[in-house]
C-alpha atoms as a PDB file:
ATOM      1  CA  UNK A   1      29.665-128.325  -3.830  1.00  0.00           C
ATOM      2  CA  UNK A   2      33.415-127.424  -4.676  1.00  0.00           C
ATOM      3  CA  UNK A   3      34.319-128.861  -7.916  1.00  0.00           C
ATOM      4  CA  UNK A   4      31.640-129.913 -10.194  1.00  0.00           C
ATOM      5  CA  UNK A   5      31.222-132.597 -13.157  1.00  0.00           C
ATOM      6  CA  UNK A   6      30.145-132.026 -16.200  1.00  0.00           C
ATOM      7  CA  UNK A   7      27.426-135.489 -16.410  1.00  0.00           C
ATOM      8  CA  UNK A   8      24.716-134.640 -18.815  1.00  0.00           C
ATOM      9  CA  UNK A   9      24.209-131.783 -21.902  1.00  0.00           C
ATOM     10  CA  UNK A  10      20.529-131.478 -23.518  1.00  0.00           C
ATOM     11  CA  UNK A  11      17.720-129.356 -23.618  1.00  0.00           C
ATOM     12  CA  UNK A  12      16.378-127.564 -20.967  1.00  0.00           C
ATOM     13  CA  UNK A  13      13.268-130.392 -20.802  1.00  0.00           C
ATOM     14  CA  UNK A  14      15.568-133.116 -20.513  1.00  0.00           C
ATOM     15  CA  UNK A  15      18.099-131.829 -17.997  1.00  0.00           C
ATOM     16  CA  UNK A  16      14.641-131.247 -15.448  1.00  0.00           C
ATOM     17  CA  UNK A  17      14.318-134.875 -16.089  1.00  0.00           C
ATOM     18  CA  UNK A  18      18.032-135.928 -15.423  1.00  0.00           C
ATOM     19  CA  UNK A  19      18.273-133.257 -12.428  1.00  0.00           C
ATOM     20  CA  UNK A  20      14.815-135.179 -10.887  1.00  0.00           C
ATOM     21  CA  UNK A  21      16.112-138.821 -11.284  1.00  0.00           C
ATOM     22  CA  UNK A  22      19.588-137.776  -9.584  1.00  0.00           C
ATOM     23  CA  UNK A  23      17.476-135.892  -6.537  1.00  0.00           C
ATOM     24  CA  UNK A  24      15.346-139.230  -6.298  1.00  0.00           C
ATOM     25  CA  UNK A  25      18.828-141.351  -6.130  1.00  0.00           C
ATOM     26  CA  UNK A  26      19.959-138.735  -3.525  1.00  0.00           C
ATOM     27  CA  UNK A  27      22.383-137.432  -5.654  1.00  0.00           C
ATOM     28  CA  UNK A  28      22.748-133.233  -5.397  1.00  0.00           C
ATOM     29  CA  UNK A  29      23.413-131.703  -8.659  1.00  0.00           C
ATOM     30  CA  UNK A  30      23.503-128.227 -10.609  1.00  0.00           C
ATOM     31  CA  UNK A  31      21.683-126.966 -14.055  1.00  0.00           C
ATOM     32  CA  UNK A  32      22.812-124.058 -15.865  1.00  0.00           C
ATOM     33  CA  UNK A  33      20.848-122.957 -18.648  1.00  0.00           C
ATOM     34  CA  UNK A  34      21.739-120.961 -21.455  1.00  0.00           C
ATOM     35  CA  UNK A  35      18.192-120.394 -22.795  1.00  0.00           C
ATOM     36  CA  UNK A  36      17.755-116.837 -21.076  1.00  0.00           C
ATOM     37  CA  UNK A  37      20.886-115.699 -22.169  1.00  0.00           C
ATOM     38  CA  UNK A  38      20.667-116.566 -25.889  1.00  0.00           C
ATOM     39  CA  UNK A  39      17.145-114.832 -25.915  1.00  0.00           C
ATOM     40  CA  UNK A  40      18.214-112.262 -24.421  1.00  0.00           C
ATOM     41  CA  UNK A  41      20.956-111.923 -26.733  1.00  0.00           C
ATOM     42  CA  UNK A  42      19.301-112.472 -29.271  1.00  0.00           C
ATOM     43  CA  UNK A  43      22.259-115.253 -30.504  1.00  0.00           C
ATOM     44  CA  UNK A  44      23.624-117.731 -28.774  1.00  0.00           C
ATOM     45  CA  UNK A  45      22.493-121.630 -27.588  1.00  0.00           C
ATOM     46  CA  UNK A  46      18.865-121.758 -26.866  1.00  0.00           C
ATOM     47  CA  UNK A  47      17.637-124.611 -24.881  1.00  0.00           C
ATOM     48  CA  UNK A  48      20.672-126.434 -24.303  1.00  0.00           C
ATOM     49  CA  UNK A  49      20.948-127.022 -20.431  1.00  0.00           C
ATOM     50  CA  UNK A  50      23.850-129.012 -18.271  1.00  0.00           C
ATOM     51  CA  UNK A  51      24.087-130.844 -15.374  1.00  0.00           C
ATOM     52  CA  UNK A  52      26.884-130.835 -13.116  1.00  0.00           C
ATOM     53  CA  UNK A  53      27.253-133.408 -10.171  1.00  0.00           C
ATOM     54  CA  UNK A  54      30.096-133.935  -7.496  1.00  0.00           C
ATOM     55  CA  UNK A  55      32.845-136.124  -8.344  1.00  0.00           C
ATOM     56  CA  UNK A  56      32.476-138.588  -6.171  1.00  0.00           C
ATOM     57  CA  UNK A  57      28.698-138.892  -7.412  1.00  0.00           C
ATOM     58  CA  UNK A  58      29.699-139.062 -11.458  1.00  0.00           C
ATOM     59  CA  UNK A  59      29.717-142.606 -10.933  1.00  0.00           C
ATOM     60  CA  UNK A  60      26.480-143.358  -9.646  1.00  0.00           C
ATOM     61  CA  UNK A  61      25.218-140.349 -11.849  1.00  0.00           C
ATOM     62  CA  UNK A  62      26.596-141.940 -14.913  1.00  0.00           C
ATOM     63  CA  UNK A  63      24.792-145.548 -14.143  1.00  0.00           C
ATOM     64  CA  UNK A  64      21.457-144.140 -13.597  1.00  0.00           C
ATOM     65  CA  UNK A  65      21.671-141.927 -17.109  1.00  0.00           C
ATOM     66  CA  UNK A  66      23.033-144.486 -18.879  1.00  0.00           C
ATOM     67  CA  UNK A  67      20.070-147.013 -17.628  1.00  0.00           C
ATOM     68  CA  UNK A  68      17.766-143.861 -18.206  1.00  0.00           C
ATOM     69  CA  UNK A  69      18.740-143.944 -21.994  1.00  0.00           C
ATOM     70  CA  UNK A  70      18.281-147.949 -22.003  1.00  0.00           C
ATOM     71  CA  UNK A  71      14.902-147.409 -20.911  1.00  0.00           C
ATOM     72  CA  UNK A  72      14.542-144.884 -23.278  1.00  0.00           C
ATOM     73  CA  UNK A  73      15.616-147.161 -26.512  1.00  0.00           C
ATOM     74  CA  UNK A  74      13.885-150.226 -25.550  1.00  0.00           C
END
């Protein structure tokens, strides 16, 4: 993956969910975490986690978390 897309920022948890759902749509994406490095640190985010897909994926990407947080609501 060259260039990546910034689709989804939450907690670790969440982002594991997001990550799955894309993998299941066969849709390849990224997490970084900054959990280890803020307790390592000792300051810093803790649990916040991203998920980065290919641009020509953010599409798709963006209609299955949006209908993920529909779900979620209703």
């Amino acid at each position: 993956m060259a260039e990546l897309t910034l689709i989804f920022e939450g907690t670790d948890f969440e982002s594991k969910i997001v990550k799955g759902r894309l993998e299941d749509a066969g849709i390849k994406s990224l997490t970084k975490s900054e959990t280890n490095a803020g307790l390592i640190s000792g300051f810093g985010s803790v649990d916040v986690s991203r998920v980065f897909v290919n641009p020509a994926d953010v599409d798709k990407a963006s209609e299955l978390i949006e209908k993920m947080n529909s779900d979620k609501e209703a």
